[in-house]
N, C-alpha and C. Protein backbone atom coordinates (compact mmCIF):
# COMPACT_ATOMS: atom_id res chain seq x y z
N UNK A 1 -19.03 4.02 15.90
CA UNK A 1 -18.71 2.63 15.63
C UNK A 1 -18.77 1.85 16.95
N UNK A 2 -19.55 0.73 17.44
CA UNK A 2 -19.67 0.16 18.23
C UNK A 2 -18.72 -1.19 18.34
N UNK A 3 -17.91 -1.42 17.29
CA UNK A 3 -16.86 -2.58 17.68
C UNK A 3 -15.65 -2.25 16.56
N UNK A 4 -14.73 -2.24 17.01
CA UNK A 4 -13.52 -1.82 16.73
C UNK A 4 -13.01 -3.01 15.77
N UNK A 5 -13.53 -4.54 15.92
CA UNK A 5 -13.08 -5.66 14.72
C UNK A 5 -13.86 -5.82 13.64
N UNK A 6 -13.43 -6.28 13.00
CA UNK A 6 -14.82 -7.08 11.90
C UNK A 6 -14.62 -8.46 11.65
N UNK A 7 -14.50 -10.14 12.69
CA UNK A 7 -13.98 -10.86 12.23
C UNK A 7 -13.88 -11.02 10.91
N UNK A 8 -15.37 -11.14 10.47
CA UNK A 8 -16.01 -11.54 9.00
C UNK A 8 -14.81 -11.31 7.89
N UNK A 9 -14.13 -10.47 8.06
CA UNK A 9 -13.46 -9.85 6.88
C UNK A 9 -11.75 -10.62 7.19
N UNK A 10 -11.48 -11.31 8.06
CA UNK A 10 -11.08 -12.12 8.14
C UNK A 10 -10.87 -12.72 7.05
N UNK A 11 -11.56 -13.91 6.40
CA UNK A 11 -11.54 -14.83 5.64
C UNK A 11 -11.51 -14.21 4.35
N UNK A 12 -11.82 -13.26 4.53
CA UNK A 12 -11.68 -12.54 2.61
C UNK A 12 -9.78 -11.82 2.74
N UNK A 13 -9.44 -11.29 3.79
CA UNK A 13 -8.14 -11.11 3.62
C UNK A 13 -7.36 -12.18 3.33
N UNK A 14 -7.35 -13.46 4.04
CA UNK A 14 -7.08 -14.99 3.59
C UNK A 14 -6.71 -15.15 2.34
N UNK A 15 -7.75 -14.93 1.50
CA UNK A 15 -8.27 -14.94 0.21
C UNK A 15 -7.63 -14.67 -0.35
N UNK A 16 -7.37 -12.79 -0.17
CA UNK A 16 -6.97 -11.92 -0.86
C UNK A 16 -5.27 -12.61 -0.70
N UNK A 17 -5.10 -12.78 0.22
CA UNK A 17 -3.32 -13.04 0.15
C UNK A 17 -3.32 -14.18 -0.32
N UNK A 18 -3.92 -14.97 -0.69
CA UNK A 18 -3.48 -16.71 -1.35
C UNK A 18 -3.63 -16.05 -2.56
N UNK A 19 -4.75 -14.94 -3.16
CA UNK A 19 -4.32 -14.90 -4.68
C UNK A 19 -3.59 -14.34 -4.86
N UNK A 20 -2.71 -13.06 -4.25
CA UNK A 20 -1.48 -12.52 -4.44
C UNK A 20 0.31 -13.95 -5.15
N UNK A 21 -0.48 -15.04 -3.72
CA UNK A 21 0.78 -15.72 -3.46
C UNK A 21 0.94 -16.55 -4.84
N UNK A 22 -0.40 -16.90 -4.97
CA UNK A 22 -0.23 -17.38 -6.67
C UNK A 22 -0.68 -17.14 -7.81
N UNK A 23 -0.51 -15.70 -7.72
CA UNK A 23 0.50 -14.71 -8.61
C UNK A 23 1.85 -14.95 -8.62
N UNK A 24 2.21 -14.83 -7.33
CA UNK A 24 3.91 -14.59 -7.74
C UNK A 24 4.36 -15.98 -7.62
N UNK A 25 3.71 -17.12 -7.08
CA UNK A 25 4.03 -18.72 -7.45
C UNK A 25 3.25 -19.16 -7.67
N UNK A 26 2.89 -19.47 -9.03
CA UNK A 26 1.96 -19.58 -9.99
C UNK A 26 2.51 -21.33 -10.24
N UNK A 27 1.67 -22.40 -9.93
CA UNK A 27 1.72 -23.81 -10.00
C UNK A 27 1.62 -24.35 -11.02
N UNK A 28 0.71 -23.86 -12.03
CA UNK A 28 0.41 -24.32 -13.21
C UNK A 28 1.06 -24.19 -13.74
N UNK A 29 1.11 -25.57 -15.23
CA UNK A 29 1.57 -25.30 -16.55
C UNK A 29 1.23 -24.03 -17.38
N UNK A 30 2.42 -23.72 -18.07
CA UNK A 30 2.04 -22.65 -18.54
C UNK A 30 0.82 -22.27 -19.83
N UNK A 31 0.87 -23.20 -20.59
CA UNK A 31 -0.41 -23.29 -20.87
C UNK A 31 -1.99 -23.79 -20.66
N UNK A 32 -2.15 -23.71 -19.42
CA UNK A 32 -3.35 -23.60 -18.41
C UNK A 32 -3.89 -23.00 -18.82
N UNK A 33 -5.67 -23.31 -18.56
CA UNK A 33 -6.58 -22.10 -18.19
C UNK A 33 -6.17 -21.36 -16.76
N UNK A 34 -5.94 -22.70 -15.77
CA UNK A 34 -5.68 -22.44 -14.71
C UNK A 34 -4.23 -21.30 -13.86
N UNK A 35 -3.28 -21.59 -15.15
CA UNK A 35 -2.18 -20.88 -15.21
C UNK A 35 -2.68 -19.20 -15.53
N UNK A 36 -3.21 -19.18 -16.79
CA UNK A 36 -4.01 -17.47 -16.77
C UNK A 36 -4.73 -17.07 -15.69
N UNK A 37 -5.13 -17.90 -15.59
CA UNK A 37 -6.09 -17.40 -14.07
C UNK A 37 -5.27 -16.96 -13.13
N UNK A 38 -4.45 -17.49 -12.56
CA UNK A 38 -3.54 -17.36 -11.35
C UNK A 38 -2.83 -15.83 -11.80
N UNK A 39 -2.63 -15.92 -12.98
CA UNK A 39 -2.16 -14.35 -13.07
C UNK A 39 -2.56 -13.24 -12.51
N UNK A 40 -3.56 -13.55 -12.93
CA UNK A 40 -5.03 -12.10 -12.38
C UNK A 40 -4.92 -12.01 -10.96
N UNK A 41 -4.19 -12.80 -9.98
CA UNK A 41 -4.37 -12.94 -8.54
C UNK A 41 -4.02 -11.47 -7.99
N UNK A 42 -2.63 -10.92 -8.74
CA UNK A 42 -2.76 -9.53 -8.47
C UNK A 42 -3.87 -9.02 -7.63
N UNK A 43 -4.97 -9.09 -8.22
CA UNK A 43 -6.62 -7.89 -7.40
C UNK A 43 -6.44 -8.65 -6.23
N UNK A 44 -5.41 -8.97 -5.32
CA UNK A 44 -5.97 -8.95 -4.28
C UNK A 44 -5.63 -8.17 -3.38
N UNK A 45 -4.24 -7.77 -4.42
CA UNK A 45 -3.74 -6.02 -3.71
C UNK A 45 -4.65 -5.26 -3.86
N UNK A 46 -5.57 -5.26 -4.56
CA UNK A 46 -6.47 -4.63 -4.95
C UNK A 46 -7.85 -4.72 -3.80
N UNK A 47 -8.32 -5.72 -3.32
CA UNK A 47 -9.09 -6.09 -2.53
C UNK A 47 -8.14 -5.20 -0.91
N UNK A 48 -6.75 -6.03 -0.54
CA UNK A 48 -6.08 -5.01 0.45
C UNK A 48 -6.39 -3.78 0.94
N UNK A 49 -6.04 -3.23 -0.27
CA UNK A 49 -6.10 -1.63 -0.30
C UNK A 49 -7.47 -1.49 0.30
N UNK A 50 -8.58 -1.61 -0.58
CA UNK A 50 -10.12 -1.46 0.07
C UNK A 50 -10.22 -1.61 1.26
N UNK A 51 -9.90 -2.67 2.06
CA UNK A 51 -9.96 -3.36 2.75
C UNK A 51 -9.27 -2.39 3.99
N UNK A 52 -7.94 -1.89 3.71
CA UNK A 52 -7.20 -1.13 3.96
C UNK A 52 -7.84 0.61 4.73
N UNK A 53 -8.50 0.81 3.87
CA UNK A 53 -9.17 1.94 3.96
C UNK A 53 -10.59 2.13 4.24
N UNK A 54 -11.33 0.81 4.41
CA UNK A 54 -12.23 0.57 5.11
C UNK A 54 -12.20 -0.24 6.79
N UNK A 55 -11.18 -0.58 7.44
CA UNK A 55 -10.84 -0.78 8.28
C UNK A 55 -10.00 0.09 9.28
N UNK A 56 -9.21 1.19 8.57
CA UNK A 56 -8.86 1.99 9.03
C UNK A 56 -9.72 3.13 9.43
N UNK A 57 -10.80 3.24 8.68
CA UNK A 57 -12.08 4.25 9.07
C UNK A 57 -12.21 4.05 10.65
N UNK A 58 -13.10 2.45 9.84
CA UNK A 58 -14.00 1.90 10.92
C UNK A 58 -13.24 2.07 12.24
N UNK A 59 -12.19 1.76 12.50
CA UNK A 59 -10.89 1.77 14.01
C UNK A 59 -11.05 3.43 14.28
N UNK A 60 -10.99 4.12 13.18
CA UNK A 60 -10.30 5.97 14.12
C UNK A 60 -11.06 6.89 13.22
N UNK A 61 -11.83 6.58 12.92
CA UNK A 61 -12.92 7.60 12.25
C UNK A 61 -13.07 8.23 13.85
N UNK A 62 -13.65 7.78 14.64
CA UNK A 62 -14.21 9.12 15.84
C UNK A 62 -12.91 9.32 16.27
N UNK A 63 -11.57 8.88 16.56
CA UNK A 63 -9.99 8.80 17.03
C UNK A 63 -9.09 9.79 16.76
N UNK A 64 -9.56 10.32 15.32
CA UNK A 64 -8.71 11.36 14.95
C UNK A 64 -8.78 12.69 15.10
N UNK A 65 -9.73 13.32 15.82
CA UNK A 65 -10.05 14.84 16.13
C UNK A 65 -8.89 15.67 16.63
N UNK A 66 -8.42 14.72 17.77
CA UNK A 66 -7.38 15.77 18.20
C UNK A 66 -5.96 15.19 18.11
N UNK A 67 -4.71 16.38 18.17
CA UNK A 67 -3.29 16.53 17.19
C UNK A 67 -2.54 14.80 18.55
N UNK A 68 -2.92 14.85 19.21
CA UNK A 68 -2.39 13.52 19.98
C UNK A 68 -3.03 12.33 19.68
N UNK A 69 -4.28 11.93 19.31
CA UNK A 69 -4.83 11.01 18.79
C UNK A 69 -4.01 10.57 17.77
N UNK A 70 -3.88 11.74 16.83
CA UNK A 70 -3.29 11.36 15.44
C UNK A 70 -1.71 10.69 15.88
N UNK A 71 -1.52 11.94 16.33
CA UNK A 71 -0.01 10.97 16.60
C UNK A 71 0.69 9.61 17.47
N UNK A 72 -0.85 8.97 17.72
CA UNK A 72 -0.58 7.79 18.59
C UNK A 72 -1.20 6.83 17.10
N UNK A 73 -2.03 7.67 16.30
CA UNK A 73 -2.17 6.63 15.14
C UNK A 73 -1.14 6.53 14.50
N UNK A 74 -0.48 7.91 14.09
CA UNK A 74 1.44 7.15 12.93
C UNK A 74 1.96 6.50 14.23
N UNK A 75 2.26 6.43 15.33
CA UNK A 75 3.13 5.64 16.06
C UNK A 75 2.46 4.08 15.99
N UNK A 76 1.20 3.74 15.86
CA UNK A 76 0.88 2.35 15.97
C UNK A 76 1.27 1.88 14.14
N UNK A 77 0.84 3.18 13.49
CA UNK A 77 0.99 2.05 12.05
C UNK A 77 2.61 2.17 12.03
N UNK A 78 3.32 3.38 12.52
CA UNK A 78 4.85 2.88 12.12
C UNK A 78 5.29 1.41 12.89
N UNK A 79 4.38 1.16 14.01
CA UNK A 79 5.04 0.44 14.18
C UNK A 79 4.85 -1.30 14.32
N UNK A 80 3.68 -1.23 13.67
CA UNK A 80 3.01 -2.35 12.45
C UNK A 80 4.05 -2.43 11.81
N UNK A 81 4.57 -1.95 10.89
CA UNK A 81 4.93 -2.42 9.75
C UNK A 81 6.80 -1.56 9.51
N UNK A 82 7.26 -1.29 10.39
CA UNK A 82 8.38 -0.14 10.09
C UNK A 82 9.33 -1.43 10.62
N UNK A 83 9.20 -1.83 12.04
CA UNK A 83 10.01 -2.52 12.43
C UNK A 83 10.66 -3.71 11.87
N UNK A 84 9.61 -4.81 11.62
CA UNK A 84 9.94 -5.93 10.52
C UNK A 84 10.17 -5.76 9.46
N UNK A 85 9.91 -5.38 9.04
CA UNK A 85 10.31 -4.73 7.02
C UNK A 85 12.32 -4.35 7.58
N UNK A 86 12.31 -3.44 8.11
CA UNK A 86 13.59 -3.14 8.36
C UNK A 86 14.74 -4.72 8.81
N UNK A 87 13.82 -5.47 10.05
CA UNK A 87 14.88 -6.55 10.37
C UNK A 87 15.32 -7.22 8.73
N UNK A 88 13.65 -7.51 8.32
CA UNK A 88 14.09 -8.45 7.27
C UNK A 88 14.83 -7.66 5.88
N UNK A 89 15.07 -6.28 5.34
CA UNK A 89 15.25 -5.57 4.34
C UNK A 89 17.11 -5.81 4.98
N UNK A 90 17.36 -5.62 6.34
CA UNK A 90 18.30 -5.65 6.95
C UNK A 90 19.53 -7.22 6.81
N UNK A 91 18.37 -7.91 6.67
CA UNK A 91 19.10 -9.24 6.53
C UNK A 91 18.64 -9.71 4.77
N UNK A 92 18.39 -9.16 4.58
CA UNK A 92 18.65 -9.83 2.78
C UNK A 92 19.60 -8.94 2.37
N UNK A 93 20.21 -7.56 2.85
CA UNK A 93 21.24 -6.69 2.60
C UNK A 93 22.79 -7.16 3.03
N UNK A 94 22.25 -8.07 4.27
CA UNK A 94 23.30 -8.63 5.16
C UNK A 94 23.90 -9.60 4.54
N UNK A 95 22.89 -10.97 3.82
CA UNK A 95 23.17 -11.78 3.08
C UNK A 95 23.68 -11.41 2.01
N UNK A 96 23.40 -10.37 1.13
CA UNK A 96 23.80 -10.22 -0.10
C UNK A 96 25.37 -9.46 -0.13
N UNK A 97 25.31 -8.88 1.09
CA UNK A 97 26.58 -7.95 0.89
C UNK A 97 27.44 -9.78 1.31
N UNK A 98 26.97 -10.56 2.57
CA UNK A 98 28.10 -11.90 2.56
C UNK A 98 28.06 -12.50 1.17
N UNK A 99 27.08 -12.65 0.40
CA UNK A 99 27.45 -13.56 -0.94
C UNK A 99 28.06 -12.57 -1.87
N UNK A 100 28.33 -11.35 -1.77
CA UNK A 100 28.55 -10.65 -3.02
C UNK A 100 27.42 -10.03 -3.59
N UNK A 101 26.67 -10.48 -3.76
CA UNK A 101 25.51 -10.41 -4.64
C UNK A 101 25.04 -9.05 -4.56
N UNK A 102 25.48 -8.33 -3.90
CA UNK A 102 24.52 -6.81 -4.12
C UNK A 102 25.67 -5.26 -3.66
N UNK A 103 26.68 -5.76 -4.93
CA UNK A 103 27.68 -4.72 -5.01
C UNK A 103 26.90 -3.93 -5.93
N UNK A 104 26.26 -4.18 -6.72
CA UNK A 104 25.97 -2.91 -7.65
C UNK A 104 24.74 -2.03 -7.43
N UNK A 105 24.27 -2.43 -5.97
CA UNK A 105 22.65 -1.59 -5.17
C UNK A 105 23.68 -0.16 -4.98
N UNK A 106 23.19 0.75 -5.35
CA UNK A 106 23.73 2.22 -4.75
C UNK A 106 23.46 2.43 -3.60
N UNK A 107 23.68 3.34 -2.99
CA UNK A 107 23.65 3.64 -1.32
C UNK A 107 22.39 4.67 -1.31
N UNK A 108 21.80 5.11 -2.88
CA UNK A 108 20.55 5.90 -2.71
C UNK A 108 19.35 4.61 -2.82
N UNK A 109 19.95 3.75 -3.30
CA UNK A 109 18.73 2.56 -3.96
C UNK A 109 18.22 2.09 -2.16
N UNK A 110 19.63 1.48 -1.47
CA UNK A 110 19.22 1.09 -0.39
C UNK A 110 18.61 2.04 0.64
N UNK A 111 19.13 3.19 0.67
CA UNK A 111 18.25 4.53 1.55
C UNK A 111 16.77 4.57 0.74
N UNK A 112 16.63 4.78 -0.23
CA UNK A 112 15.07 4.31 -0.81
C UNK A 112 14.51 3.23 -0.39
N UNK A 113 14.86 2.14 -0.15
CA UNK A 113 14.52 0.98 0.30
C UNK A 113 14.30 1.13 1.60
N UNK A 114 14.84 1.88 2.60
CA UNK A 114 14.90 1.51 3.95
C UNK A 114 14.13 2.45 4.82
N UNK A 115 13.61 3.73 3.41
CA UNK A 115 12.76 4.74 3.64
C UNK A 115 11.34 4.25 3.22
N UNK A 116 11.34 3.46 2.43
CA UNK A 116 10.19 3.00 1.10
C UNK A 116 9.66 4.08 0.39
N UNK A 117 10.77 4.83 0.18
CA UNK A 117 10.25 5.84 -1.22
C UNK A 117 10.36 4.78 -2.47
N UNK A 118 10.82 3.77 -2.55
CA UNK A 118 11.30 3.03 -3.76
C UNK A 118 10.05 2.69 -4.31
N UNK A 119 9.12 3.00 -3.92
CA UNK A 119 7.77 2.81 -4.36
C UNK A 119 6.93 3.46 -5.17
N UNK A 120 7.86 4.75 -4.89
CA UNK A 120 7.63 5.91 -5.94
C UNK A 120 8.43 5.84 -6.51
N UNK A 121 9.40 5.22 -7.41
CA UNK A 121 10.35 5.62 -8.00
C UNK A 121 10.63 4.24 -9.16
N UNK A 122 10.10 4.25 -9.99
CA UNK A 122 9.88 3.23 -11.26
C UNK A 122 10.98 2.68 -11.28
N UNK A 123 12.71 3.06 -11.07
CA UNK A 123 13.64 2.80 -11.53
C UNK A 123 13.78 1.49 -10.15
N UNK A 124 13.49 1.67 -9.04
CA UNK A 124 13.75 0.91 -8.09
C UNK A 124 12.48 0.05 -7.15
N UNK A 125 11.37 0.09 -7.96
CA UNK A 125 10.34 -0.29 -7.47
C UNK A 125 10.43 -1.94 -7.09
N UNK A 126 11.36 -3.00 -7.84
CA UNK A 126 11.14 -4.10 -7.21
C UNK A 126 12.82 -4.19 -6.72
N UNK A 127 13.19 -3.15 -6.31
CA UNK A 127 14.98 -3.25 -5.29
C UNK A 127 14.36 -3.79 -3.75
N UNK A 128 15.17 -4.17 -3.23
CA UNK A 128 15.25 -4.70 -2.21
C UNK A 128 14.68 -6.09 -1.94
N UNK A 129 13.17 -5.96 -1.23
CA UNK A 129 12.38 -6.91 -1.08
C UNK A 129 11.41 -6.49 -2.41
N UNK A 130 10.99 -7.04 -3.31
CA UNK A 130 10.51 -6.22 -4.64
C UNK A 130 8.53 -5.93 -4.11
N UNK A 131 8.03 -6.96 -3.31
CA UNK A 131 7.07 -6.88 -2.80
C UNK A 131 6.51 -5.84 -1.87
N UNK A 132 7.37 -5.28 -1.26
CA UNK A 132 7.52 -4.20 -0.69
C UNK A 132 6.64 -2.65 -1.05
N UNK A 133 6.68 -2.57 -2.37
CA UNK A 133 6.56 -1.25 -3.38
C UNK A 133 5.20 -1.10 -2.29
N UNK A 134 4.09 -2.17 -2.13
CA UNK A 134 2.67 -2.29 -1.52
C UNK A 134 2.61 -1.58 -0.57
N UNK A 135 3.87 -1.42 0.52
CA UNK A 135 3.79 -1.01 1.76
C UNK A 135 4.05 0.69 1.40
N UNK A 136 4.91 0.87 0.04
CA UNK A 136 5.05 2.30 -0.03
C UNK A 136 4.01 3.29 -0.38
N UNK A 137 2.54 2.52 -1.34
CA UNK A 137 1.72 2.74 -1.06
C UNK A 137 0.41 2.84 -0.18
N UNK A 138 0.88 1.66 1.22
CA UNK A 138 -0.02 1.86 2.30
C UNK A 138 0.60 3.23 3.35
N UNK A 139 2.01 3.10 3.35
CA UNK A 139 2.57 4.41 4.47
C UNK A 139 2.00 5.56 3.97
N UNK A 140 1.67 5.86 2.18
CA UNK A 140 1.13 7.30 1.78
C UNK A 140 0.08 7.28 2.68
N UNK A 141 -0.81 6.00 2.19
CA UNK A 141 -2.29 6.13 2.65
C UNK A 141 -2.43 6.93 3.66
N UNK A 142 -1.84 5.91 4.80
CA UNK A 142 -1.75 6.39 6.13
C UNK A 142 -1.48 7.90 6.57
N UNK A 143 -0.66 8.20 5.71
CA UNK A 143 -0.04 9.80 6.05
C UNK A 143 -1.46 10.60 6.01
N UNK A 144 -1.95 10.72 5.08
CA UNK A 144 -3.21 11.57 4.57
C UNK A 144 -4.61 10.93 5.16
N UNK A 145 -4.75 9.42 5.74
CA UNK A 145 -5.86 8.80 6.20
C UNK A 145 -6.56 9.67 7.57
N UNK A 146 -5.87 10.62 8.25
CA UNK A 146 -6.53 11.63 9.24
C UNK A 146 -7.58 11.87 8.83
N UNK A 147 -7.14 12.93 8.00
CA UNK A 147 -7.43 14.31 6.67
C UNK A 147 -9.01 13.67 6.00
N UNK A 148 -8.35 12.63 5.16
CA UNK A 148 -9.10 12.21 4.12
C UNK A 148 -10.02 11.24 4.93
N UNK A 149 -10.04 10.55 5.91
CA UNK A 149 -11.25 10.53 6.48
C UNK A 149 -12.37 11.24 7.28
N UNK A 150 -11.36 12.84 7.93
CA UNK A 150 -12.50 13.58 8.26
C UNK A 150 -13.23 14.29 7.05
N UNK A 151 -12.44 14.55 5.89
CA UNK A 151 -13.57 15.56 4.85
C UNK A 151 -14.52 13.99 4.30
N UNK A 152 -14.54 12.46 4.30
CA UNK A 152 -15.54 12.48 3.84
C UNK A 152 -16.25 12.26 4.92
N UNK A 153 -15.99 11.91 6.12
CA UNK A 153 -17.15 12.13 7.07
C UNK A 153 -18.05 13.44 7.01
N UNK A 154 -17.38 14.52 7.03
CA UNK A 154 -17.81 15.52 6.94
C UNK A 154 -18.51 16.02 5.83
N UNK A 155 -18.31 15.56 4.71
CA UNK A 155 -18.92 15.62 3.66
C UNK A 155 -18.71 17.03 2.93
N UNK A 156 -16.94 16.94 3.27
CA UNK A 156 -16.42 18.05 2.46
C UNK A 156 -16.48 17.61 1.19
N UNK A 157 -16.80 17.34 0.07
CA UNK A 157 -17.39 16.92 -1.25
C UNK A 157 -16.59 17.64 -2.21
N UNK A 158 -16.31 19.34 -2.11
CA UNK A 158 -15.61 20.21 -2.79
C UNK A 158 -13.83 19.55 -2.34
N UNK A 159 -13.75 19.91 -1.24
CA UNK A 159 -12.53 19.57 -0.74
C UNK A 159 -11.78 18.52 -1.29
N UNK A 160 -12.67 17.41 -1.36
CA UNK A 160 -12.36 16.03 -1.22
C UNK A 160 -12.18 15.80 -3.18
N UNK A 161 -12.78 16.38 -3.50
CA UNK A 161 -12.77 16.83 -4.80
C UNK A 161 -11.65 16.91 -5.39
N UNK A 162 -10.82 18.27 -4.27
CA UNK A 162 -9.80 19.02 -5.14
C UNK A 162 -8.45 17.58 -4.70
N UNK A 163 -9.16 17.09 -3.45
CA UNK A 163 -7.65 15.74 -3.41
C UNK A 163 -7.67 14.80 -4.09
N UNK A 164 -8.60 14.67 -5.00
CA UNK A 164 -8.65 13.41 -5.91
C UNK A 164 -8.31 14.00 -6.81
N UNK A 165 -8.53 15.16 -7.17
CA UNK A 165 -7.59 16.06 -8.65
C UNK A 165 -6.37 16.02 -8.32
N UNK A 166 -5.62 16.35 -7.12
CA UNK A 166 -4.32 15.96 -6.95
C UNK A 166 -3.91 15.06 -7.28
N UNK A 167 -4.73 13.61 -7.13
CA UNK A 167 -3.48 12.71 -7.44
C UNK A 167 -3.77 12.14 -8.49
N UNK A 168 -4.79 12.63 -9.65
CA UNK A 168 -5.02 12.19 -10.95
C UNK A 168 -4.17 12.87 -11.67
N UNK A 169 -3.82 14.79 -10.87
CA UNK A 169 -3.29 15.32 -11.62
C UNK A 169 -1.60 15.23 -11.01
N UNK A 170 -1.49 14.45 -10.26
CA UNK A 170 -0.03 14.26 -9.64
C UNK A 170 0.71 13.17 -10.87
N UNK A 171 -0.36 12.18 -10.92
CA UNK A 171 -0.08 11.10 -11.89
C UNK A 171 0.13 11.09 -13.02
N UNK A 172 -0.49 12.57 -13.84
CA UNK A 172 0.43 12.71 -15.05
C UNK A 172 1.24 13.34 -15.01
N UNK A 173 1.63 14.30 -13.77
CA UNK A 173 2.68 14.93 -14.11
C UNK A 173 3.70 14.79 -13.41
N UNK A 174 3.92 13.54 -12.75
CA UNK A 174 5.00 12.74 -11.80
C UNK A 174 4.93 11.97 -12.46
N UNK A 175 4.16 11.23 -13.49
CA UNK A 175 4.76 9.62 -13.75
C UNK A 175 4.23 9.81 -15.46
N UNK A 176 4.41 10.76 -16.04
CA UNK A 176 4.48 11.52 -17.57
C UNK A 176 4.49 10.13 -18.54
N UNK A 177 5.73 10.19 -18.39
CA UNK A 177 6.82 8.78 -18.93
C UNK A 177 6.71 7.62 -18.25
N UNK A 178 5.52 7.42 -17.43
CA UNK A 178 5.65 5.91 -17.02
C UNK A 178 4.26 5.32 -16.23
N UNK A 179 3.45 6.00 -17.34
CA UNK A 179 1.52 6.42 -16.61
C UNK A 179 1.13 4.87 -15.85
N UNK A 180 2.01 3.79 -16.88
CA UNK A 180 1.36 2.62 -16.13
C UNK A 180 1.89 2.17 -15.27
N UNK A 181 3.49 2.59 -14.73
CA UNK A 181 3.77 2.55 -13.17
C UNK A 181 3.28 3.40 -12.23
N UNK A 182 3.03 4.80 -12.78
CA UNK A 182 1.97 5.43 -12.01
C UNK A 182 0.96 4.61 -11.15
N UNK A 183 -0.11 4.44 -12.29
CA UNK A 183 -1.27 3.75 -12.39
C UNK A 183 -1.35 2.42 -11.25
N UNK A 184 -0.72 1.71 -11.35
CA UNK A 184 -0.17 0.17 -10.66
C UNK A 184 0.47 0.55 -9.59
N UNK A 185 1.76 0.82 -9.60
CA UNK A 185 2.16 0.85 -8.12
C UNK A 185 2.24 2.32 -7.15
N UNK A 186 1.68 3.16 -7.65
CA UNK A 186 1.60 4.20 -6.22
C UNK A 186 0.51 4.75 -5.76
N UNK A 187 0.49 5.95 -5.08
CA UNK A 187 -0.86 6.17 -4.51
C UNK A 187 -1.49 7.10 -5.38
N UNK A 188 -1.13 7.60 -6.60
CA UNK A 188 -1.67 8.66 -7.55
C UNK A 188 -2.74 7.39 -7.93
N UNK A 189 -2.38 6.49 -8.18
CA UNK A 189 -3.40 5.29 -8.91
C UNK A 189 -3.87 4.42 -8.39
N UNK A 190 -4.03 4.15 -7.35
CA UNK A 190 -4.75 3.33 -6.20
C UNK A 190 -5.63 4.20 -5.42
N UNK A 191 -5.72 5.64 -5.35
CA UNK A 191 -6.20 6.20 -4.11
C UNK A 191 -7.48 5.76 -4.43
N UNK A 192 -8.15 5.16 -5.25
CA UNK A 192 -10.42 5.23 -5.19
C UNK A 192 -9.82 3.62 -4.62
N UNK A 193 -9.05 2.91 -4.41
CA UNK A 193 -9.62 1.89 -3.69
C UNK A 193 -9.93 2.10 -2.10
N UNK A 194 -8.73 3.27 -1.89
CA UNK A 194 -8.57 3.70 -0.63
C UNK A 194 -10.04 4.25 -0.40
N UNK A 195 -10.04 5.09 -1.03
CA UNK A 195 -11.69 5.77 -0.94
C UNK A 195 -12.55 4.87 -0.79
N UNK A 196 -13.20 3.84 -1.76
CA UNK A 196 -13.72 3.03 -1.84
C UNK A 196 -14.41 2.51 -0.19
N UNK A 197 -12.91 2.03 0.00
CA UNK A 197 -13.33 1.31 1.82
C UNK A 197 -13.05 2.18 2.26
N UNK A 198 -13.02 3.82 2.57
CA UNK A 198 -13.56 4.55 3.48
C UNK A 198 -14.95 4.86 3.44
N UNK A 199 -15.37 4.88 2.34
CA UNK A 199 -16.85 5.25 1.93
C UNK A 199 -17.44 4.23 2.35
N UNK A 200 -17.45 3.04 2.18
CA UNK A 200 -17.98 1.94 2.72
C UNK A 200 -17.96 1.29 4.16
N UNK A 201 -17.07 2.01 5.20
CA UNK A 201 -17.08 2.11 6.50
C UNK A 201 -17.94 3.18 7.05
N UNK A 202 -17.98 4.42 6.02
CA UNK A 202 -18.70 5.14 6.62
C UNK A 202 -20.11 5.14 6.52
């Protein structure tokens, strides 16, 4: 890889986060065309993710060979995204415990929250910051993004095979009773976007 940015892709992340935003503040009357539309904004988590896993190639595809590389990559993404999530998860906990408002969070709900397992876990997926669940599926990514970008560089094909049976076959049998939170918010059901933009970096 000869340049480590891609401005270009810039303006489509833009994108992608204005249709997220109205999704979740949706302007229109409710009987709009324009109002249905805004629904669908969702795919731009969808676009993310790709995006996600095609940018992360492109940066440490040659980066990851050796056991110190890797571990200067979890130290940069923990610390992308570990630090702020915490101030702010920290102060809506802070506020809520001053208004009252969040006597009935359990002390496992908020340790889920402050771990972002709550992302795996249907019962608590929109606790805390509810937007959040996104990041519990980018930290998987990341965990396995070494791995799963050297077999498809490598063009382990069998390999790469048996990890996509994992999490098709993780997804029915972790989320049995709840295929379409599966499906939507974790990494059993997002991983081909991940793929997607690794394949397409490479």
């Amino acid at each position: 890889m000869t340049s480590s940015s891609v401005p270009s892709l810039t303006g489509l992340r833009a994108f992608a986060a204005l249709l997220v935003y109205i999704h979740h503040y949706n302007p229109f009357p409710e009987s709009s065309f324009l109002y249905q539309l805004a629904r669908e904004g969702y795919v731009g988590v969808t676009v993310f993710f790709v995006l996600s896993g095609f940018l992360i190639t492109w940066n440490y595809v040659d980066k990851l060979s050796a056991t110190a590389q890797r571990q200067r990559f979890y130290l940069l993404r923990f610390a992308r995204i570990m630090p702020l999530y915490w101030l702010l998860l920290t102060g809506l906990y802070g506020l809520q415990w001053f208004t009252k408002g969040n006597e009935t969070a359990s002390f496992f709900a908020q340790f889920s929250n402050f771990l972002l397992l709550k992302g795996l876990i249907s019962s608590l997926v929109f606790s805390g910051i509810p937007q959040s669940w996104s990041l519990s599926v980018e930290l998987c990514f990341y965990l396995l993004a070494p791995w799963w970008i050297s077999l498809v560089a490598r063009r382990r094909w069998l390999v790469l095979a048996l990890l996509y049976s994992s999490f098709i076959l993780g997804l029915f049998v972790l989320y049995k009773n709840h295929l379409s939170f599966g499906s939507f918010y974790t990494i059993f059901g997002r991983f081909f976007e991940f793929g997607v933009g690794i394949y397409a970096a490479l």
